[in-house]
Protein backbone atom coordinates (compact mmCIF):
# COMPACT_ATOMS: atom_id res chain seq x y z
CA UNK A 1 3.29 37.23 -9.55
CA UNK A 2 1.61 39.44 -7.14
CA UNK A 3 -1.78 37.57 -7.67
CA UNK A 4 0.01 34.05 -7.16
CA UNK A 5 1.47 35.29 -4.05
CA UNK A 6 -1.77 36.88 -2.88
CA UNK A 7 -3.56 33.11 -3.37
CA UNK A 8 -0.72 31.52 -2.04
CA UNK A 9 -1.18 34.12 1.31
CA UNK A 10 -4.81 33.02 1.15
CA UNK A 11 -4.21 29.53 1.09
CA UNK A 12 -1.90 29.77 4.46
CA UNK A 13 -4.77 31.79 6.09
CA UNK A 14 -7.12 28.67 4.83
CA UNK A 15 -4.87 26.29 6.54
CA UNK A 16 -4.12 28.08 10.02
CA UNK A 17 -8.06 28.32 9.75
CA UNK A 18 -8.63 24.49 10.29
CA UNK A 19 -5.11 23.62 11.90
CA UNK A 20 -6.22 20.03 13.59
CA UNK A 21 -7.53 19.34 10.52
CA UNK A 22 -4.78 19.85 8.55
CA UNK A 23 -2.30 18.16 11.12
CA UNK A 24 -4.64 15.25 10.84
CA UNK A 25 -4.83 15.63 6.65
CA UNK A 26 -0.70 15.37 6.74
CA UNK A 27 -0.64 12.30 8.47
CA UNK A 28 -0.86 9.87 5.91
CA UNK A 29 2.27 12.35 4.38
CA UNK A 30 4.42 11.88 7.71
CA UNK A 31 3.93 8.73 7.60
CA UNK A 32 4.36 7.49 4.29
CA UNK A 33 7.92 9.77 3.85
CA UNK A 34 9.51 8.59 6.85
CA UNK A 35 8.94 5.35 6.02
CA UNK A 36 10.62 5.99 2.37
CA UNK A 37 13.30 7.87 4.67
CA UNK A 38 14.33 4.94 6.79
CA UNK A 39 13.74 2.57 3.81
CA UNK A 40 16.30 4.12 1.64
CA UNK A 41 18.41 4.79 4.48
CA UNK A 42 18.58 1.03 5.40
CA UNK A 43 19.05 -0.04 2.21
CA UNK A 44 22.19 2.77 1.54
CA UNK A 45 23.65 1.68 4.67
CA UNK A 46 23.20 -2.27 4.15
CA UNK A 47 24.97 -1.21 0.35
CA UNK A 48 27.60 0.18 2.19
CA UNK A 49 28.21 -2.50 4.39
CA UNK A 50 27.86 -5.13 1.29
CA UNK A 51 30.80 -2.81 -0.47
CA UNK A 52 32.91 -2.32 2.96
CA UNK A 53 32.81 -6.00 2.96
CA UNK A 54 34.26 -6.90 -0.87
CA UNK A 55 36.77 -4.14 0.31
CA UNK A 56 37.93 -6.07 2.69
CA UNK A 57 37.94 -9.47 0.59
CA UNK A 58 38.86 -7.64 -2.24
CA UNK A 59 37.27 -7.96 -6.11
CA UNK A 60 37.41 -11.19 -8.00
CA UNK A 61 38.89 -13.36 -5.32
CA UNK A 62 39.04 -16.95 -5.05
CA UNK A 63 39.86 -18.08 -1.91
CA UNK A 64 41.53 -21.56 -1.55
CA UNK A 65 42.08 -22.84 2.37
CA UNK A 66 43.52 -25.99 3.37
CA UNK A 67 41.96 -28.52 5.48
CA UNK A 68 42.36 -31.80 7.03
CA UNK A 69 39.27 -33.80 7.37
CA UNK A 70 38.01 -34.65 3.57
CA UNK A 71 38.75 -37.82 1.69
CA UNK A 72 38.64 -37.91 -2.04
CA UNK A 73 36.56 -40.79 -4.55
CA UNK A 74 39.49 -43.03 -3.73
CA UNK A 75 38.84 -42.72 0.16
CA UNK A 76 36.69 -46.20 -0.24
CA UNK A 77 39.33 -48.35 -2.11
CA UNK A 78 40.59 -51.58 -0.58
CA UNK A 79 44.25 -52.27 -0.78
CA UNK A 80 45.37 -55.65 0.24
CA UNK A 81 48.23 -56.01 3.17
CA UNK A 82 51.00 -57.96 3.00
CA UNK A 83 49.22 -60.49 5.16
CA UNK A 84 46.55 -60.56 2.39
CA UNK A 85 43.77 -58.96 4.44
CA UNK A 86 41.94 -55.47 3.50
CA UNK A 87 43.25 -52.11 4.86
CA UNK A 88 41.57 -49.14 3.84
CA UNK A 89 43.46 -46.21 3.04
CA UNK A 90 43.13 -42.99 1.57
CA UNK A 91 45.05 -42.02 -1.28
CA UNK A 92 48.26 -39.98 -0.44
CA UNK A 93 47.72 -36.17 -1.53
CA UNK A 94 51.39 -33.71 -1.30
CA UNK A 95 48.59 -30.88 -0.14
CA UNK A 96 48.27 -27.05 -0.59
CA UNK A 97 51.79 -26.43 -2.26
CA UNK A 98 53.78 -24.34 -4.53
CA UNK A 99 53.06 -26.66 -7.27
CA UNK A 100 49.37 -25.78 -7.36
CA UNK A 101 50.26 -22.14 -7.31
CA UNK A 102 52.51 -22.51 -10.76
CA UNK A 103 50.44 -25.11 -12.45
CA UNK A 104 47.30 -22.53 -12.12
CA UNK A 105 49.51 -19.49 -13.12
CA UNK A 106 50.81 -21.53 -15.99
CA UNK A 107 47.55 -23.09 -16.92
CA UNK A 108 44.44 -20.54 -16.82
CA UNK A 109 45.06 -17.33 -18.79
CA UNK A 110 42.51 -15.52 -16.75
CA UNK A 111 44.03 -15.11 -13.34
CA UNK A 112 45.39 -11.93 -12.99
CA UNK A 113 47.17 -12.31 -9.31
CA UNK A 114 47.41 -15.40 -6.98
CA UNK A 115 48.80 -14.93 -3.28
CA UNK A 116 49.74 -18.35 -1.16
CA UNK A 117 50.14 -17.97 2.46
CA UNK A 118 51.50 -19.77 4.92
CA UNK A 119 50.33 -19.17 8.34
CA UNK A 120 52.50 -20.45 11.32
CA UNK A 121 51.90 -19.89 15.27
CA UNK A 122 55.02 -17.63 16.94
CA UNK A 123 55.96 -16.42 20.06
CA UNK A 124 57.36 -12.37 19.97
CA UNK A 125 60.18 -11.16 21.94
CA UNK A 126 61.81 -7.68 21.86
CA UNK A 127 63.25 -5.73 24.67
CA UNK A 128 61.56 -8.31 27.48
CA UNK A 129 58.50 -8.38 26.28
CA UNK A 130 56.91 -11.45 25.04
CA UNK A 131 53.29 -12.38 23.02
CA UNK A 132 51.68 -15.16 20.87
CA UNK A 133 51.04 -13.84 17.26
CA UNK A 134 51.23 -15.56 14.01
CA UNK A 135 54.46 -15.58 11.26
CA UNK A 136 52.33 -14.75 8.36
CA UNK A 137 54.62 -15.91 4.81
CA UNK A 138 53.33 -13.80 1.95
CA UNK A 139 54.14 -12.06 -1.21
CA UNK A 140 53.67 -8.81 -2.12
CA UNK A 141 50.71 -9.89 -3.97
CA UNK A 142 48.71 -10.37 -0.53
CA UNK A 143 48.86 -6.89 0.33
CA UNK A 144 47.08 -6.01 -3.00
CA UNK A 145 44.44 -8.54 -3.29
CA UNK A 146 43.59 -8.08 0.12
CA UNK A 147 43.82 -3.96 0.21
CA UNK A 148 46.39 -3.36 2.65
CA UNK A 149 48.57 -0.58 2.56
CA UNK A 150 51.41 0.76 4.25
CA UNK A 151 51.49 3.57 7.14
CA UNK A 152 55.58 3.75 6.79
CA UNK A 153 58.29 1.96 5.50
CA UNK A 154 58.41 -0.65 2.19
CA UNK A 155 57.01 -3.85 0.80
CA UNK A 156 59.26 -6.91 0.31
CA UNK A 157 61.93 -6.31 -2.60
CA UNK A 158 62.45 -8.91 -4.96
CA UNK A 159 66.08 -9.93 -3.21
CA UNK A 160 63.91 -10.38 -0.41
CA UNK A 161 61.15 -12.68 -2.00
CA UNK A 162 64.11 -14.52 -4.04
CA UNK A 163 66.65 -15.45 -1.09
CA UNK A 164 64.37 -15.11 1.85
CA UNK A 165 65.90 -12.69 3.64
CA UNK A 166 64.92 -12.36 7.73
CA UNK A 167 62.76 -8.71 7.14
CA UNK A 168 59.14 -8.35 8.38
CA UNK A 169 56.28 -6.26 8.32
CA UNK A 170 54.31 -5.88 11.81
CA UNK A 171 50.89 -5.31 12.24
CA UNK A 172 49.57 -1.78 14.58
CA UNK A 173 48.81 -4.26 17.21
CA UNK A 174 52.18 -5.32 17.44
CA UNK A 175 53.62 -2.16 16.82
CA UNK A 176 51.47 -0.94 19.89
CA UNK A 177 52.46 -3.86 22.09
CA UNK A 178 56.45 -4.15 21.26
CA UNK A 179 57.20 -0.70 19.91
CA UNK A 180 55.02 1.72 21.64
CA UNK A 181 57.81 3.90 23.16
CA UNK A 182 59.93 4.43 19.30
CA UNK A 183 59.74 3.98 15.60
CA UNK A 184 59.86 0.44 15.13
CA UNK A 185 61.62 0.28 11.55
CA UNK A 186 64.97 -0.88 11.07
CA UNK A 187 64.85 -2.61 14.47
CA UNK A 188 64.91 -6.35 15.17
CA UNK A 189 62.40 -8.87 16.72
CA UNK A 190 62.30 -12.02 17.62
CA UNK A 191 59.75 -14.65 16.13
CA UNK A 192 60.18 -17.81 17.47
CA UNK A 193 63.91 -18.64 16.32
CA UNK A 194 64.79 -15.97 14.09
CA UNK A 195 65.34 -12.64 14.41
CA UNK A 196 63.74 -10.43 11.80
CA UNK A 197 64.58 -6.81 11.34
CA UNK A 198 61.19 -4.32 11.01
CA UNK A 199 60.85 -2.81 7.38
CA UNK A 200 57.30 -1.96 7.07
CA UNK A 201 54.13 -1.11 9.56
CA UNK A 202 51.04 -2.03 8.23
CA UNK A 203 47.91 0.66 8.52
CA UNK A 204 45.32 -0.29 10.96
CA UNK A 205 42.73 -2.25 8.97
CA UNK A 206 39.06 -1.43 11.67
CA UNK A 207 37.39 -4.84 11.15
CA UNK A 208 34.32 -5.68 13.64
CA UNK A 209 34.14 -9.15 15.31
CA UNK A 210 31.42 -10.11 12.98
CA UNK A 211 32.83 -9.26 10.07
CA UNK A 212 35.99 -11.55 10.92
CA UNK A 213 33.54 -14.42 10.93
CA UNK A 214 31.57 -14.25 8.24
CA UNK A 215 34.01 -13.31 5.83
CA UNK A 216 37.03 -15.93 6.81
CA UNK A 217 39.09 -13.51 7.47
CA UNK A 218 41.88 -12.92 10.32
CA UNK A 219 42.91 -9.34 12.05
CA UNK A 220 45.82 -8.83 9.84
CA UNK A 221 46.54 -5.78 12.88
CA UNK A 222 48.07 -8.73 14.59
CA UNK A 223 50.18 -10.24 12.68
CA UNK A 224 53.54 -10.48 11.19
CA UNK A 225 54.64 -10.90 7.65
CA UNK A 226 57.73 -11.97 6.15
CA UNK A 227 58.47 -13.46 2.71
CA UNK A 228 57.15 -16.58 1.56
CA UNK A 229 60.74 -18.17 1.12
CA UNK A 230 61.51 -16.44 4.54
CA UNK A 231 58.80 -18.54 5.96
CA UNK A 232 59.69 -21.96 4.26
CA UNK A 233 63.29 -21.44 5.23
CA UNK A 234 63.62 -20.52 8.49
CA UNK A 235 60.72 -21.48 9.93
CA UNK A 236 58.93 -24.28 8.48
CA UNK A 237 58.53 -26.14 5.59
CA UNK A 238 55.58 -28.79 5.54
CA UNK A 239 56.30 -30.36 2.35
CA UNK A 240 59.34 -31.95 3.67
CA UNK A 241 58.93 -35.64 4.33
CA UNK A 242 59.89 -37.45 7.71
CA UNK A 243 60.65 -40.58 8.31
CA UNK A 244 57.35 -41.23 10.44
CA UNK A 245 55.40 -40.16 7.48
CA UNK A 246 56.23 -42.59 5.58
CA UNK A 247 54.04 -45.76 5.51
CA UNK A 248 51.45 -44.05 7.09
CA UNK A 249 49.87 -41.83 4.50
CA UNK A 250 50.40 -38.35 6.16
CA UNK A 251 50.31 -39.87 9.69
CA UNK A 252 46.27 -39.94 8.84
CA UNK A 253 46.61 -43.69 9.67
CA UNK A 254 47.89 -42.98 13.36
CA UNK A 255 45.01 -40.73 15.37
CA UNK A 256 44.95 -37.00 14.72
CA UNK A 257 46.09 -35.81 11.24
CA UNK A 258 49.38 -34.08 11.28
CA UNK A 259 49.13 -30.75 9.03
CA UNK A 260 51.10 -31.80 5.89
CA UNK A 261 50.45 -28.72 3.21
CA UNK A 262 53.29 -26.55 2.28
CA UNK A 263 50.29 -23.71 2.24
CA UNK A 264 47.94 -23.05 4.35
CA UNK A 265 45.70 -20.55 1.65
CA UNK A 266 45.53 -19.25 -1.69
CA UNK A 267 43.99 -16.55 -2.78
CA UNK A 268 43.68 -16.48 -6.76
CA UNK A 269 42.09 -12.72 -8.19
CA UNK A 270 40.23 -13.64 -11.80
CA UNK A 271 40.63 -10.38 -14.42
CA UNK A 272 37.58 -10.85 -15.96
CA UNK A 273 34.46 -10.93 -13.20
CA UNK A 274 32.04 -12.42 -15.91
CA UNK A 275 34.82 -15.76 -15.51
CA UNK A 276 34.86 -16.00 -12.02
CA UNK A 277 32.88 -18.78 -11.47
CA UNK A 278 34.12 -20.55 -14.20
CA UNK A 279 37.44 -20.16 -13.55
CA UNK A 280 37.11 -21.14 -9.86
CA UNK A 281 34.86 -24.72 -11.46
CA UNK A 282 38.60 -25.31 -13.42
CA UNK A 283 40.85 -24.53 -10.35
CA UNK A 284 38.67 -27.07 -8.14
CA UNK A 285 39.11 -29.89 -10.61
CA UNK A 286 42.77 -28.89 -11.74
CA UNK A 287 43.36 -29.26 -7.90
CA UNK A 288 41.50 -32.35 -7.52
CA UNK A 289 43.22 -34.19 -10.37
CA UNK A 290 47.10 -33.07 -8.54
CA UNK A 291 46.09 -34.11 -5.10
CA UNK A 292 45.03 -37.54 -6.16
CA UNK A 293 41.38 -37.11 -6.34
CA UNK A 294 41.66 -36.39 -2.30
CA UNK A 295 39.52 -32.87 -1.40
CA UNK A 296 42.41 -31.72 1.18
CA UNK A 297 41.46 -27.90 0.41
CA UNK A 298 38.27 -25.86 0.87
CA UNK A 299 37.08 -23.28 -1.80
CA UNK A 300 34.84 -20.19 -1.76
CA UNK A 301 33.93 -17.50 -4.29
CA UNK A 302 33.05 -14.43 -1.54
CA UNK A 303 31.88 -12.02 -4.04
CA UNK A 304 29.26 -14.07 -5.22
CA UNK A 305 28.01 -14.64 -1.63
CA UNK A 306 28.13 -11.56 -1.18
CA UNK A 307 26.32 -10.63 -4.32
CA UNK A 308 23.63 -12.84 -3.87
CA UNK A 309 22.92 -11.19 0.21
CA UNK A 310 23.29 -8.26 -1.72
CA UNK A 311 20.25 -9.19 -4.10
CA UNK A 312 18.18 -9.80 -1.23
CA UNK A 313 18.67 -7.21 0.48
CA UNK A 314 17.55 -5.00 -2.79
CA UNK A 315 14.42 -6.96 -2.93
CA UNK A 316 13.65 -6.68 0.67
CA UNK A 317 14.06 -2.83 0.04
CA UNK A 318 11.73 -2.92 -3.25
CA UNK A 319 9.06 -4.52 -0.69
CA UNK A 320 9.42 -1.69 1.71
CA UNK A 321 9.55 0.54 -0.97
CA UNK A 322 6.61 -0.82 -1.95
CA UNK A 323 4.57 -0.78 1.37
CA UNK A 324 5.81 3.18 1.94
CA UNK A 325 4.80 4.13 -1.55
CA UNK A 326 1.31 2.47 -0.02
CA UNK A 327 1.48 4.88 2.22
CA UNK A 328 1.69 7.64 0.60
CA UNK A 329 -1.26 7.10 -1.59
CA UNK A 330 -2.95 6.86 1.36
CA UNK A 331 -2.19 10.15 2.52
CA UNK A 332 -2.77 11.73 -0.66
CA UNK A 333 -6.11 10.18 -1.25
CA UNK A 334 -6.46 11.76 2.62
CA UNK A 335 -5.84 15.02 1.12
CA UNK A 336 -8.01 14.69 -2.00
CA UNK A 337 -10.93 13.76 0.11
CA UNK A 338 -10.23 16.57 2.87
CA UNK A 339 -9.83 19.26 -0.13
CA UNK A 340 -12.79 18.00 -1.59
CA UNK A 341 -14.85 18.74 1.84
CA UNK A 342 -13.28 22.06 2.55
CA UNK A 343 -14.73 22.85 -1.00
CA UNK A 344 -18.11 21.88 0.04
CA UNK A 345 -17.47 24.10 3.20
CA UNK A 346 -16.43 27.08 1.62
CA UNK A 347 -18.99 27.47 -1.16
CA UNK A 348 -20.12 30.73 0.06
CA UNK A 349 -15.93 32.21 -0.17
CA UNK A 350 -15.26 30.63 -3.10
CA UNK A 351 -18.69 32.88 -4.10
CA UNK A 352 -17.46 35.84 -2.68
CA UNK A 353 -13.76 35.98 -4.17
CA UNK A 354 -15.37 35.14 -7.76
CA UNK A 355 -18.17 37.99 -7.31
CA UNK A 356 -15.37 40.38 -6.34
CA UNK A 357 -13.40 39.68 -9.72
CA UNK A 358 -11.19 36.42 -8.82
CA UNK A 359 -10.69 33.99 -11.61
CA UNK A 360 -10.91 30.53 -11.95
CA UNK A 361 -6.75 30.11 -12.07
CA UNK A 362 -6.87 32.45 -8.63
CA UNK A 363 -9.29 30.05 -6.92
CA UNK A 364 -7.25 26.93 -8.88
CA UNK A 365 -4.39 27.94 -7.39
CA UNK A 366 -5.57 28.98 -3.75
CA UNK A 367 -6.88 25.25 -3.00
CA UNK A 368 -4.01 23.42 -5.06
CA UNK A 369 -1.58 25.90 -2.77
CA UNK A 370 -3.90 24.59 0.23
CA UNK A 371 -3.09 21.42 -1.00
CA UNK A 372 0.33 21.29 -1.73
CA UNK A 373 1.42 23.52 1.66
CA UNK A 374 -0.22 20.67 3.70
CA UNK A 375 1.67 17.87 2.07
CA UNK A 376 5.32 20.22 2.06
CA UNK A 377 4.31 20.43 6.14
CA UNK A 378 3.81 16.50 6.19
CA UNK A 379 6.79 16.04 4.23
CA UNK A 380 9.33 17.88 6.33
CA UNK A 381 7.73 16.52 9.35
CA UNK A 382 8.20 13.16 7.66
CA UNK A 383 12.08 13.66 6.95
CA UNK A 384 12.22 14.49 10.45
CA UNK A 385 10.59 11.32 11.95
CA UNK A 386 12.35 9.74 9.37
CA UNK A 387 15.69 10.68 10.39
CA UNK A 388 14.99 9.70 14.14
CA UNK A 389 13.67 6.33 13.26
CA UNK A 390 17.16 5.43 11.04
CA UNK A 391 18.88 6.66 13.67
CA UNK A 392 17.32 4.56 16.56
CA UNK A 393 17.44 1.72 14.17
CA UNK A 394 20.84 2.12 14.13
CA UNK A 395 21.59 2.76 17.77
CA UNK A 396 18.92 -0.52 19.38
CA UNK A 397 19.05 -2.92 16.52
CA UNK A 398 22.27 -3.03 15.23
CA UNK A 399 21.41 -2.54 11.67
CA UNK A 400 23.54 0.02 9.45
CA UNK A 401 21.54 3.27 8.45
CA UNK A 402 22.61 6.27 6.23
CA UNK A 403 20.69 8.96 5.44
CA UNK A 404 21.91 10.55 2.59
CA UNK A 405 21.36 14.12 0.86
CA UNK A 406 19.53 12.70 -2.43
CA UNK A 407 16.63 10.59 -0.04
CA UNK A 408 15.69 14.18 1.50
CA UNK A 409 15.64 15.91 -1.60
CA UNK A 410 13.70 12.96 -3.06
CA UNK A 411 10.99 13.10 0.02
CA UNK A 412 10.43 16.99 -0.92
CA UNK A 413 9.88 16.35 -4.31
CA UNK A 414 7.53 14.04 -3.78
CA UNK A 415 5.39 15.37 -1.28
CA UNK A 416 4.81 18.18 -3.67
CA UNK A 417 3.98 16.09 -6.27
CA UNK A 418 1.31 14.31 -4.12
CA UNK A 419 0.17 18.09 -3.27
CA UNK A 420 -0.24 18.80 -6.81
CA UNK A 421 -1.45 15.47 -8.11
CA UNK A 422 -4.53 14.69 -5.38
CA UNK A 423 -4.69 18.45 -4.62
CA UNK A 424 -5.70 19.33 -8.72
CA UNK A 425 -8.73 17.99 -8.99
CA UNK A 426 -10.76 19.68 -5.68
CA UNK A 427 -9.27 22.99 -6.76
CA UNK A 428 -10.46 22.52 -10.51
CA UNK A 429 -13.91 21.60 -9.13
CA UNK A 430 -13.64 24.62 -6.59
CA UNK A 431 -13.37 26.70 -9.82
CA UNK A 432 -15.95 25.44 -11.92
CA UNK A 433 -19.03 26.56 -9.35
CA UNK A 434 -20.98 29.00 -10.26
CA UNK A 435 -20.90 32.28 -7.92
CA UNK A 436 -24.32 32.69 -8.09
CA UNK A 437 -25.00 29.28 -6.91
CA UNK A 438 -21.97 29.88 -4.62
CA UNK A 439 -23.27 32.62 -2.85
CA UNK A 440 -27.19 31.36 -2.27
CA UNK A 441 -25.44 28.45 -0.32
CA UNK A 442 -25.92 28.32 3.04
């Protein structure tokens, strides 16, 4: 031990010696780990944001919205008027309705939850204050797929769900707005007609403007819920037929398309993940063949768009992996071929330590010490450099970083490895000289 740390004092006087050129050896070490720094820490924090994301849309989702604009394969038929001259029609659907949700919960064995949703504009009033906001009807299946929870009160019971009782659960933002002053449960509020008494706040779900987009998603902090029925019964219930519908095929016949679906979304969770796309090719046609071949409904697997960014993102990480493990061969071939010259250099020490009773492990392991001290030095500067480039990364461009604790041990462990590798073979040819030859140098 005492001889190792002798060599290893040696090889930090050899270094301090020739610091520019060591500074300049280490390079190709800075370099290469902070690259491999802000690599990994891109790629953790685009993970992160991949996983924040299917938390949001939850696991296994199919998401079912309706829409208004799509005809189906019978969109082209003629029909003959009573005049005897074509009108084309479209076929008549009945829409996003109850009847899809229990002929797909009845039908396919591998859905494990299904939430429909309708979604209706409402104007809030309690205590003289007044906002637009959305009556959201739901079950308490919604909060679950979706991963909301509660920050006080209850769910919907089942006497609620069943009779469609006038109860509610409020968003933060409305809490804030209407309630900012007192506890908002038990009390009553106003959404459009009905009154609805408070029996749950929702916790605040942090969703960035972006986020809203891509995935399809509202800000469910600004919204109220009440139970499905609640929503069908007292406040609106687009199944029902009116008498100006009739004749007229949905009112699709006279201008702008009035909304006729019962619900406006479904979201349908699969149990088995391995199904999912399946399952989601069987709900398409099972909803094509009960809305009378018309396409009234839009559908979208999220996880699987969000696998397949995720993908790319791992190979676009493998190719900077790939260009910082470049990198740092470069730097360690650097300090091969500067060990190599300080060998040449040093002939006449080498000499001297060998004629004064040093072995060939004691000058092995003063130039592999050399070497590996040098890359250590690079490294940590790397992790450094590293660290500052995630963060600016982060703080100009917008782009998710995290640096985590494995990375940095990861960057020590291999700058000593690149020490020992490319530093081995000057120190075993540093050994092998003769001392006689050594010490004629000049």
């Amino acid at each position: 031990m005492q001889r190792l740390i002798f060599n290893f004092q040696l090889a930090i006087e050899g270094v301090g010696a020739n610091r520019l050129r060591a500074f300049l050896t280490a390079l190709g070490i800075v370099f290469g780990v902070g690259a491999v720094i802000a690599m990994l820490a891109i790629g953790t924090g685009a993970k992160e944001t991949i996983l924040a994301q299917m938390r949001l849309i939850g696991a296994n989702n199919i998401v079912i919205e309706s829409t208004m604009d799509s005809g189906g394969e019978g969109g082209d038929d003629a029909d003959l008027s009573s005049s005897g001259q074509e009108k084309n029609t479209l076929p008549w659907s009945p829409g996003l309705n109850m009847g899809d949700v229990n002929a797909i919960t009845r039908i396919l064995p591998g859905v494990e939850e299904i939430s429909p949703e309708v979604i209706l504009p409402a104007t809030l009033i309690n205590d003289g204050k007044i906002g637009k906001s959305r009556a959201v009807g739901v079950t308490n299946a919604f909060f679950e797929l979706n991963n909301l929870g509660l920050e006080r009160g209850t769910f919907f019971h089942d006497v609620h769900l069943e009779r469609g009782d006038p109860v509610c659960i409020i968003g933060q933002d409305i809490q804030r707005k209407f309630f900012s002053q007192g506890d908002p449960l038990g009390q009553r509020i106003k959404a459009g007609q009905t009154w609805l008494r408070i029996i749950g706040v929702m916790e605040r779900r942090i969703v960035k403007d972006d986020q809203l987009e891509n995935l399809g998603i509202r800000d469910y902090n600004q919204d109220v819920y009440v139970p499905l029925q609640t929503a069908l019964i007292r406040f609106k219930d687009r199944s029902y037929a009116h008498a100006r519908n009739i004749g007229n095929n949905n009112g699709r016949d006279n201008g702008a398309p009035e909304n006729y679906h019962q619900l406006d979304r479904l979201v349908v969770r699969v149990k088995d993940s391995e199904e999912l796309l399946a399952t989601s090719n069987v709900v398409a046609r099972l909803l094509k063949r009960r809305h009378q071949t018309v396409v009234d409904y839009e559908m979208r697997v999220p996880e699987k768009m969000l696998e397949a960014q995720q993908q790319t993102q791992e190979t676009f990480n493998k190719v900077l992996g790939f260009i910082a493990g470049i990198s740092l061969l470069v730097g360690g071939i650097g300090i091969m071929n500067i060990m190599l010259a300080s060998v040449l250099e040093r002939t006449k020490e080498i000499g001297t330590r060998r004629s004064l009773g040093a072995t060939r492990q004691d000058i092995v392991q003063q130039f592999l010490l050399e070497a590996v001290f040098i890359s250590l030095l690079g490294g940590i500067t790397g992790i450094l450099l590293g660290v500052g480039a995630a963060r600016f990364i982060a703080a100009n461009y917008d782009i998710p970083t995290e640096v985590s604790g494995w990375s940095v041990i990861l960057s020590f462990v291999v700058a000593s490895t690149i020490g020992l590798i490319f530093g081995l073979f000057p120190a075993r040819r540093a050994a092998k000289l003769d001392p006689i030859k050594a010490l004629r140098s000049d």
